[in-house]
Protein backbone atom coordinates (compact mmCIF):
# COMPACT_ATOMS: atom_id res chain seq x y z
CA UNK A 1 -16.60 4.52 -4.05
CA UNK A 2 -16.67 5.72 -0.48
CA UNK A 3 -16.59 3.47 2.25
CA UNK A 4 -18.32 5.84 4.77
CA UNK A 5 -21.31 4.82 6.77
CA UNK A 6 -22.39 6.66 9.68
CA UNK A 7 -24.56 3.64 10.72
CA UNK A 8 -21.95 1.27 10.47
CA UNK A 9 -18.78 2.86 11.12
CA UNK A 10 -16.88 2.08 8.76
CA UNK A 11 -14.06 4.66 8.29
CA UNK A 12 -12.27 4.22 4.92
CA UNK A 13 -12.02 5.39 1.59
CA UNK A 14 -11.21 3.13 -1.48
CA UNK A 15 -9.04 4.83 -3.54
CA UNK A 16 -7.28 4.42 -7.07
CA UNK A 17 -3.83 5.62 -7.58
CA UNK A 18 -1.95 5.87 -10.81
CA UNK A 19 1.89 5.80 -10.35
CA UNK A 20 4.24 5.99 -13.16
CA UNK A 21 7.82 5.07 -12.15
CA UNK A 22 10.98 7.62 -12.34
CA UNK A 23 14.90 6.46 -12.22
CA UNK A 24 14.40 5.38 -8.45
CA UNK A 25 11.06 3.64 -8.85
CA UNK A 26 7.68 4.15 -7.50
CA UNK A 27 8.83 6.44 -4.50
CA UNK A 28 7.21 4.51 -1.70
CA UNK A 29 7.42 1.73 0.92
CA UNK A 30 6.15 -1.41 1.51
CA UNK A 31 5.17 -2.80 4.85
CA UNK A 32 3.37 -5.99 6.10
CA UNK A 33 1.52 -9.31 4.41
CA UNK A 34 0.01 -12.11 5.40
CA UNK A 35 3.69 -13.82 7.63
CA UNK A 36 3.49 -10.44 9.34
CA UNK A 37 -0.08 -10.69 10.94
CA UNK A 38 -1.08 -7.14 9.03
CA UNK A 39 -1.84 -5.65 5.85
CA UNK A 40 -0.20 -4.58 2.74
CA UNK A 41 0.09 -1.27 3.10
CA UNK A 42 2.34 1.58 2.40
CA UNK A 43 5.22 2.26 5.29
CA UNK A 44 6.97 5.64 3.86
CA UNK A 45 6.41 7.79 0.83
CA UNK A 46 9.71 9.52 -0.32
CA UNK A 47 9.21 13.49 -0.64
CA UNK A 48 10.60 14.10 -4.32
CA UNK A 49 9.15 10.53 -5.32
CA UNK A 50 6.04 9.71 -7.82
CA UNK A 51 4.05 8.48 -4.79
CA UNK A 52 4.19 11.92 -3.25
CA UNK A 53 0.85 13.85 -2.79
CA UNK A 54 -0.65 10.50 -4.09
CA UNK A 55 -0.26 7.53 -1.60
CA UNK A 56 -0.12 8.04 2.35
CA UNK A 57 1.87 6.33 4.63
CA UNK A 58 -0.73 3.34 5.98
CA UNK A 59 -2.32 3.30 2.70
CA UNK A 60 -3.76 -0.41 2.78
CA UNK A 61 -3.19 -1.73 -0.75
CA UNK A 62 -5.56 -3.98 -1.83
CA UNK A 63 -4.64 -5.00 -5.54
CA UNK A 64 -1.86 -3.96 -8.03
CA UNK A 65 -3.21 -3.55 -11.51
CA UNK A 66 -6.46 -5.37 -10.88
CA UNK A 67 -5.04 -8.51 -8.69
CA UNK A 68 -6.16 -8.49 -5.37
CA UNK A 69 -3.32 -8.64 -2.85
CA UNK A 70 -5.42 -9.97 -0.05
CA UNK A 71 -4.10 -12.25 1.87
CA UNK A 72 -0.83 -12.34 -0.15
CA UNK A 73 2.79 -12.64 1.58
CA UNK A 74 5.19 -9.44 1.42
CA UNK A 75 7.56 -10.79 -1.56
CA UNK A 76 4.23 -11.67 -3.89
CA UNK A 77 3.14 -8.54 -3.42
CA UNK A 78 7.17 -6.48 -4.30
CA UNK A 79 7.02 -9.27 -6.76
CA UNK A 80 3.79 -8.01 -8.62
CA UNK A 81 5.07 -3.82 -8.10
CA UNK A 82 8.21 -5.21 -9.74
CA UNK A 83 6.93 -7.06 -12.71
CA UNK A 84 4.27 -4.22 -13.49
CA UNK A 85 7.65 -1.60 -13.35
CA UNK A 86 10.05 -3.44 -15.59
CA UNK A 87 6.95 -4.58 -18.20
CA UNK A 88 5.11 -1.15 -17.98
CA UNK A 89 6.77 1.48 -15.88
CA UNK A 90 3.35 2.32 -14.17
CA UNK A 91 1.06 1.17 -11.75
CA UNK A 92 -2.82 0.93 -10.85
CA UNK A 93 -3.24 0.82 -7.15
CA UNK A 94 -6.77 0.04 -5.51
CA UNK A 95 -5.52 1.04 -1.67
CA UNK A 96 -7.99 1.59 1.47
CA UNK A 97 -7.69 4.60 2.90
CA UNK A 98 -8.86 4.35 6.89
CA UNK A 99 -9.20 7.18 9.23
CA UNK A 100 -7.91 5.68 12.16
CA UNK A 101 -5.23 2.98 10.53
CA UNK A 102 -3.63 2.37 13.89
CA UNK A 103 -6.66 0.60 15.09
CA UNK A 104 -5.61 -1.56 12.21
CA UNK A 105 -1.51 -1.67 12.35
CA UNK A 106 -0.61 -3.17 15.49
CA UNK A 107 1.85 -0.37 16.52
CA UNK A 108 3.59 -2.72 18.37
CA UNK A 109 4.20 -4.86 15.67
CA UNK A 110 5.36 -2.08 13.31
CA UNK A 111 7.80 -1.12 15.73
CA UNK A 112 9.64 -4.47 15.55
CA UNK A 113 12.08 -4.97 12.32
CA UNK A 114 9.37 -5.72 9.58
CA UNK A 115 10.66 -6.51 6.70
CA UNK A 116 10.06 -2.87 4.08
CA UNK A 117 11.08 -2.32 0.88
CA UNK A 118 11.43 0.37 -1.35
CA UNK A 119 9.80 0.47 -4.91
């Protein structure tokens, strides 16, 4: 479903993403929550990883594997990437897609050590 609306601006695709994991996990990234004042979203996608040519970095994620991730801390969210790696070695990402994420990320506040972890 495509967020796009001319009359209302809004500049964002919802997308799904399907990751299965290799020997080094997912292949991307994960940036903010809830402590850090911005969104769960993706922070770096590693070239030769699964995520590659599927997730990009500011990706917003929205739910893992059909749980919403709204509003959730940093560690819940690693938490639920985790658990859906070792139980199932894949995946189901809803993430939000905007055109112009840096009106969302505070640039400022990415710039300061956030806590990001690879999975």
């Amino acid at each position: 479903s495509s967020g796009i609306n001319a009359e209302y601006g809004q500049d964002y695709d919802d997308v799904q993403i399907d990751l299965q994991r290799d020997n080094n996990g997912f292949g991307f990234r994960v940036i903010g929550g809830e402590e850090q004042g911005i969104p769960v979203a993706v922070g770096h996608v590693l070239p030769d990883g699964p995520a590659n040519g599927q997730l990009q970095v500011y990706d917003e994620i929205r739910s893992v594997n059909g749980q919403s991730v709204l509003g959730c801390y940093h560690t819940k969210v690693l938490e639920l990437i985790n658990n859906a790696a070792s139980l199932q070695g894949r995946i189901t990402l809803i993430v939000r897609r905007h055109k112009n994420p840096e009106l969302l990320f505070n640039m400022t506040a990415l710039n300061m050590m956030l806590p990001e972890n690879d999975v």
